[in-house]
N, C-alpha and C. Protein backbone atom coordinates (compact mmCIF):
# COMPACT_ATOMS: atom_id res chain seq x y z
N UNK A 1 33.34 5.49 -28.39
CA UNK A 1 33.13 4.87 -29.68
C UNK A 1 31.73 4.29 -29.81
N UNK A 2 31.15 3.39 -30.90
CA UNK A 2 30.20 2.85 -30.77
C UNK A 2 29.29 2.00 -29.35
N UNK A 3 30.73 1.44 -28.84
CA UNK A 3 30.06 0.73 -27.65
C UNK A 3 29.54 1.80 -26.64
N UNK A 4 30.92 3.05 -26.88
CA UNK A 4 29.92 3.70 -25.61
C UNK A 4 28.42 4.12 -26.16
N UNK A 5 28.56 4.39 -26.77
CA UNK A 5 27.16 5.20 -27.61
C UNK A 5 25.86 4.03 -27.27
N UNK A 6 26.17 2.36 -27.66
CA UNK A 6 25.51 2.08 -27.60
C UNK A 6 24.93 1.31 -26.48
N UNK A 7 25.94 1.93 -25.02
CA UNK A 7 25.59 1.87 -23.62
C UNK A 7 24.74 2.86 -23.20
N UNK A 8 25.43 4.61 -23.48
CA UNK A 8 25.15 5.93 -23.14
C UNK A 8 23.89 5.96 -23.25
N UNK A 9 23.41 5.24 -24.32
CA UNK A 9 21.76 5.81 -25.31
C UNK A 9 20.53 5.20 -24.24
N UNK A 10 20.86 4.14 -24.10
CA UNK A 10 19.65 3.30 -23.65
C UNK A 10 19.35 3.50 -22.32
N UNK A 11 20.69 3.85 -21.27
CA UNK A 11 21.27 4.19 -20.03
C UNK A 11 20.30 6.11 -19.62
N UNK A 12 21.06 6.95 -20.53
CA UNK A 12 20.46 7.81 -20.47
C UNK A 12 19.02 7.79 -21.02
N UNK A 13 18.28 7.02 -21.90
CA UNK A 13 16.92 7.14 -22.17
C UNK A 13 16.19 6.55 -20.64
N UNK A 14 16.63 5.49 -20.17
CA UNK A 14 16.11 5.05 -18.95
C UNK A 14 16.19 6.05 -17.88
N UNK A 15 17.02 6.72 -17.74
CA UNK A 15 17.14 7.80 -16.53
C UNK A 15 16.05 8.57 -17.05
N UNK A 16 16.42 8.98 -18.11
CA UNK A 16 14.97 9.87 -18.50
C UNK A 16 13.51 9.63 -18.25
N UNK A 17 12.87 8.40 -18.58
CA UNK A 17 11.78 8.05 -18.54
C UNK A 17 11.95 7.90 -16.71
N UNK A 18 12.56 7.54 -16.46
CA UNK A 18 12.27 7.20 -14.55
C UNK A 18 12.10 8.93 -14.20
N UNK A 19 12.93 9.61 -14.26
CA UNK A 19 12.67 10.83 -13.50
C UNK A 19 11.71 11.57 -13.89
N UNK A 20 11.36 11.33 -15.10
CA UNK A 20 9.81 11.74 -15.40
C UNK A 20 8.68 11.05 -14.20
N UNK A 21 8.97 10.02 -15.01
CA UNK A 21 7.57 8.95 -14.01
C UNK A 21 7.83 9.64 -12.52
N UNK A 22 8.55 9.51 -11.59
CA UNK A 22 8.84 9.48 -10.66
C UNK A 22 8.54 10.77 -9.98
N UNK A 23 8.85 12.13 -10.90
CA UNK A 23 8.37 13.18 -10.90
C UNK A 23 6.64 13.77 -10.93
N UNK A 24 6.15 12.29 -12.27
CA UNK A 24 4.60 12.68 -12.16
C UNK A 24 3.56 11.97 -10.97
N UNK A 25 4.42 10.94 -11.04
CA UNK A 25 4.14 10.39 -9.40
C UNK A 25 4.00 10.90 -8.30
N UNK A 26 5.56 11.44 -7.94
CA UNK A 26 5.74 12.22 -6.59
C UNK A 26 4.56 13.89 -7.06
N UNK A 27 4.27 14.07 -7.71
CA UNK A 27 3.06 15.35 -7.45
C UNK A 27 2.09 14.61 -7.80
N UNK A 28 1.33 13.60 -8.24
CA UNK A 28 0.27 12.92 -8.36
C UNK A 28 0.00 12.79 -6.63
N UNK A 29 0.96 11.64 -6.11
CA UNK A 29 0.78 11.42 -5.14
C UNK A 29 0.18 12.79 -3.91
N UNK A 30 1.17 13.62 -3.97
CA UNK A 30 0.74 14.83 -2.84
C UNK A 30 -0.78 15.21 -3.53
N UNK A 31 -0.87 15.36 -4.52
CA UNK A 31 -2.05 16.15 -4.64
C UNK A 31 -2.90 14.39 -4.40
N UNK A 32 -2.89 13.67 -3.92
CA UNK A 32 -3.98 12.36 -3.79
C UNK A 32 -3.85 12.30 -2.16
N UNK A 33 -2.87 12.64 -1.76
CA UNK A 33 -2.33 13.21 -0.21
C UNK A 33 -3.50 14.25 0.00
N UNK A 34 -3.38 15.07 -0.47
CA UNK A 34 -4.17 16.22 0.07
C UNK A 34 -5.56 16.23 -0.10
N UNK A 35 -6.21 15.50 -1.12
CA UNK A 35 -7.49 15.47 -1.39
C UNK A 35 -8.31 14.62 0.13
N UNK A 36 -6.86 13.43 0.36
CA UNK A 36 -7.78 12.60 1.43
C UNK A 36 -7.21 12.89 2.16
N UNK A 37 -6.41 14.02 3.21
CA UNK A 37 -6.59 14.50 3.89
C UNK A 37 -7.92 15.54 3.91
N UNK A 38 -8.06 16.27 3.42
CA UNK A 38 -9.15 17.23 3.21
C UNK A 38 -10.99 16.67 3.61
N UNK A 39 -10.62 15.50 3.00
CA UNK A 39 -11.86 14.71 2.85
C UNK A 39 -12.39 14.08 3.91
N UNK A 40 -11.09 13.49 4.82
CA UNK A 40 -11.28 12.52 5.87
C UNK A 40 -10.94 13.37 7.09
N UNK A 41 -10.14 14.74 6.75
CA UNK A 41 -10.12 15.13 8.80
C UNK A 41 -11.37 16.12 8.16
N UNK A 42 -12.02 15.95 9.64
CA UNK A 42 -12.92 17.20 9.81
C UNK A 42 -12.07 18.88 10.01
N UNK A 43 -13.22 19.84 9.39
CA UNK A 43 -12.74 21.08 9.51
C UNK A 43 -12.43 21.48 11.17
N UNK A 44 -11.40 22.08 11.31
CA UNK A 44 -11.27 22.68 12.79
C UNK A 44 -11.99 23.72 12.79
């Protein structure tokens, strides 16, 4: 009914926005991983 709706909405908009973020994060991060790896070990 309304209440669920007006649990469901806000509940599922929050999952949404986190697994985004969390998603652009977790590949932000590796690719910020890899740059300073690259940068800081010397070539073998």
């Amino acid at each position: 009914g309304i209440i669920g709706m007006l649990i469901a909405i806000p509940i599922a908009t929050v999952v949404k926005i986190t697994i985004t973020q969390v998603s652009w994060s977790f590949n932000n991060y590796h690719i910020f991983r890899r740059d300073v790896n690259s940068t800081s070990d010397p070539p073998a």
